[in-house]
Protein backbone atom coordinates (compact mmCIF):
# COMPACT_ATOMS: atom_id res chain seq x y z
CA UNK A 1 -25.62 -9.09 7.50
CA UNK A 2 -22.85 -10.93 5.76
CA UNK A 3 -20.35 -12.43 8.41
CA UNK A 4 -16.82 -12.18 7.20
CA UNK A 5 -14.11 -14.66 7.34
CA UNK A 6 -11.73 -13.78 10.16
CA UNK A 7 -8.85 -13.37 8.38
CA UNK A 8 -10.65 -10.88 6.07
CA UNK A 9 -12.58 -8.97 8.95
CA UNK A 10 -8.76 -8.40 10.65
CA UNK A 11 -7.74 -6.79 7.52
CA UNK A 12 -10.07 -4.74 7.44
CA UNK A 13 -9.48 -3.87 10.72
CA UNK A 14 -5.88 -3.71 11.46
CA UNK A 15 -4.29 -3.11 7.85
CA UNK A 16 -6.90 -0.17 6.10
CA UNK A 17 -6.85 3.12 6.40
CA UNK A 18 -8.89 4.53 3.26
CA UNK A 19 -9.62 7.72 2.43
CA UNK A 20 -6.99 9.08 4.48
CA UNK A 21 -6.58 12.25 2.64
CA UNK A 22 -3.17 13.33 3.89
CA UNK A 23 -3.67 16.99 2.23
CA UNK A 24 -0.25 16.93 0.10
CA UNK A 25 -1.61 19.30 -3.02
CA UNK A 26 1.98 18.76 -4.13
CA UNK A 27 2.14 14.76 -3.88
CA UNK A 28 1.07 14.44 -7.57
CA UNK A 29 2.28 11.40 -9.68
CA UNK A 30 3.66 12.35 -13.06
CA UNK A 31 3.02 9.06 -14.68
CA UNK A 32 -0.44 9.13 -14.28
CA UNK A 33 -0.38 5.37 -12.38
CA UNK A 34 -0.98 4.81 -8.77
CA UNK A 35 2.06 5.39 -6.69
CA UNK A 36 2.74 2.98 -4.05
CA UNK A 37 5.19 3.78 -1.27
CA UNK A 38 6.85 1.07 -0.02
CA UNK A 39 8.74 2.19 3.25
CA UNK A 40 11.10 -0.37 4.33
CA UNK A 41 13.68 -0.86 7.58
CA UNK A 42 17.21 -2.32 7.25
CA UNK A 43 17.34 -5.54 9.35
CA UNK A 44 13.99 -5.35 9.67
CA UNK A 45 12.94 -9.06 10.12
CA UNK A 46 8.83 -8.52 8.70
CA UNK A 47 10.41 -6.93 5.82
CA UNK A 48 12.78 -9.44 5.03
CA UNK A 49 10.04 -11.71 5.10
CA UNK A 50 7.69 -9.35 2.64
CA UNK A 51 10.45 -9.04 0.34
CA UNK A 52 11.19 -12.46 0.06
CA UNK A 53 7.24 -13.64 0.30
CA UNK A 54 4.77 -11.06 -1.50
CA UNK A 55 6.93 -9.48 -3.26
CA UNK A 56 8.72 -12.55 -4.94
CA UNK A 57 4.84 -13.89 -5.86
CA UNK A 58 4.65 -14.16 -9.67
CA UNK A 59 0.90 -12.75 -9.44
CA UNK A 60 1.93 -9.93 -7.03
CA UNK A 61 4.95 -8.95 -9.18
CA UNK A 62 1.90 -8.79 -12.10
CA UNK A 63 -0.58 -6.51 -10.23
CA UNK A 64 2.25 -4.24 -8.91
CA UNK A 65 4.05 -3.79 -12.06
CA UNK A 66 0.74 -1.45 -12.93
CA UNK A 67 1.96 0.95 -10.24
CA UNK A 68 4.53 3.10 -9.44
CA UNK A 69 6.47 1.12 -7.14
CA UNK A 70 8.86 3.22 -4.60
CA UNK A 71 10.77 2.19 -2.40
CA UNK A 72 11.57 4.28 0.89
CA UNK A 73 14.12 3.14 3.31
CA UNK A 74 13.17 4.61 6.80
CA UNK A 75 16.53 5.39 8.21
CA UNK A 76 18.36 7.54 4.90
CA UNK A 77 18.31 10.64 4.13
CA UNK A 78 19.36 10.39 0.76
CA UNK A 79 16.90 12.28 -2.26
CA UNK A 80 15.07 9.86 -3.95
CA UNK A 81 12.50 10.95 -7.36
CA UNK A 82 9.03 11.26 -5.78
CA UNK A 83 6.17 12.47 -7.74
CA UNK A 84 7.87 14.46 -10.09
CA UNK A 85 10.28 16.35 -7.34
CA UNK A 86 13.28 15.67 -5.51
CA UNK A 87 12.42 14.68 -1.71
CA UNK A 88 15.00 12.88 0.71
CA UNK A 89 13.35 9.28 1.88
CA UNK A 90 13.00 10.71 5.54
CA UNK A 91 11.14 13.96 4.56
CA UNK A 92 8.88 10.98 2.71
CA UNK A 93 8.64 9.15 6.72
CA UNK A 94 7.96 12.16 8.67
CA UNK A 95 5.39 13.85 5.64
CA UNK A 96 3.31 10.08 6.18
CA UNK A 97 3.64 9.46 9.91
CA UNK A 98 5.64 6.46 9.28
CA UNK A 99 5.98 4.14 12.74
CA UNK A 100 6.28 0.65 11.23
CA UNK A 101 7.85 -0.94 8.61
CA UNK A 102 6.90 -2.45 6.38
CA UNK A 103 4.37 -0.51 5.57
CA UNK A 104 2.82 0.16 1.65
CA UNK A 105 0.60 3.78 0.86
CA UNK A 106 -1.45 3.80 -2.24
CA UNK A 107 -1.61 7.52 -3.58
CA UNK A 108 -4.39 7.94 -6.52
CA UNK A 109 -2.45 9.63 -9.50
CA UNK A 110 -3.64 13.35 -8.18
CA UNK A 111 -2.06 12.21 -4.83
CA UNK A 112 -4.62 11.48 -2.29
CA UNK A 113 -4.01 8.27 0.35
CA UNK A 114 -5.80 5.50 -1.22
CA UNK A 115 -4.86 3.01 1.28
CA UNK A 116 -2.34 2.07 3.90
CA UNK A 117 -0.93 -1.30 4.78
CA UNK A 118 1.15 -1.63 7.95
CA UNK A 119 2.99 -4.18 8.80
CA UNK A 120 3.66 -7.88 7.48
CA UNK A 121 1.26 -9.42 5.51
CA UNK A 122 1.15 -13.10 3.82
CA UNK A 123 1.05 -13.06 0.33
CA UNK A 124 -2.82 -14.41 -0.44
CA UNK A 125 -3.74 -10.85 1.67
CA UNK A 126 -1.53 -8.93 0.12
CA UNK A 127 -2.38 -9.95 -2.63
CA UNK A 128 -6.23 -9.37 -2.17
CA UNK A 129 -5.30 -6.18 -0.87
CA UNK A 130 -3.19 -5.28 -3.71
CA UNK A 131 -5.96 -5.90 -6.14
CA UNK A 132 -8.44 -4.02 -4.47
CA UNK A 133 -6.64 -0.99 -5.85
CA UNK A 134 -5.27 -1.90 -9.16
CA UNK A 135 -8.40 -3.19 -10.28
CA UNK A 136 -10.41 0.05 -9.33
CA UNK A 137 -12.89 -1.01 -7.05
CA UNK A 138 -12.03 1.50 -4.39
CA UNK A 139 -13.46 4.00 -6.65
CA UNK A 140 -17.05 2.34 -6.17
CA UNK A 141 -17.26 0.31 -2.89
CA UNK A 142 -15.53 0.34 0.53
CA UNK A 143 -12.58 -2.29 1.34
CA UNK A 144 -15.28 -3.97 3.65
CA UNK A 145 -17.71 -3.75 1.11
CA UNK A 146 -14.93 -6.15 -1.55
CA UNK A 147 -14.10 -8.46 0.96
CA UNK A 148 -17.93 -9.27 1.65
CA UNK A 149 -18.62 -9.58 -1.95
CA UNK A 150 -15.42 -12.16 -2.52
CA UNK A 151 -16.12 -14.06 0.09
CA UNK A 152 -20.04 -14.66 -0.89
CA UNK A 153 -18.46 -15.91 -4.00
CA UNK A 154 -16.13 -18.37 -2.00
């Protein structure tokens, strides 16, 4: 059995939910991409810190400018384009269960819950995490699965 780093085996712990099929026959992207929903908190201090960390990395900006990037500010009300329909941000909070900010969902193009990432995460993670999706590979192997191959290559 392949021993993870600790950093990686927290991830995989604390940040991941995959395949958490949320049921939303309606929650398909028009645009074919991946839609990630980025649900954010004014004066939120751990999304300050995402915005002005991950989010500002040149090679983050690169692997999330394949996706459709939305952002959803917990505390309005006001009717944001989602998926081809018009949907106020908080319907978007209460339809995903949202308790923490920041927190990023990954919906596959026929809208099924790729992934979830809650809460802060440095950039390298992110990062890792980010590509885990764009790149495809949760279509053949587990998050856990990725992170043990990577880090038998580090």
């Amino acid at each position: 059995m392949t021993r993870l780093p600790f950093k990686y085996t927290l991830l995989s712990l604390l940040a991941f939910t995959l395949a958490a099929v949320h049921g939303f026959a309606s929650d398909a992207t028009t645009s074919g991409k991946i839609t990630a929903l980025y649900f954010y908190e004014p004066g939120c201090p751990y999304c300050a810190r995402f915005e002005s960390g991950p989010l500002k990395d040149p090679a983050v900006m690169k692997e999330i400018s394949t996706l459709e990037w939305v952002r959803v500010k917990t505390t309005s009300d006001t009717p944001i384009d989602h998926l081809g329909a018009k949907v106020s941000q908080g319907q978007l909070v209460s339809r995903y269960g949202i308790n923490l900010a920041p927190t990023v969902i990954f919906l596959t193009p026929d809208g099924k819950t790729l992934a979830t990432i809650r809460g802060f995460f440095e950039t390298p993670d992110f990062l890792e995490m980010v590509k885990y999706v764009t790149e495809g590979h949760y279509k053949k192997e587990t998050f856990e699965v990725y992170l043990a191959r990577k880090a038998k290559r580090e």
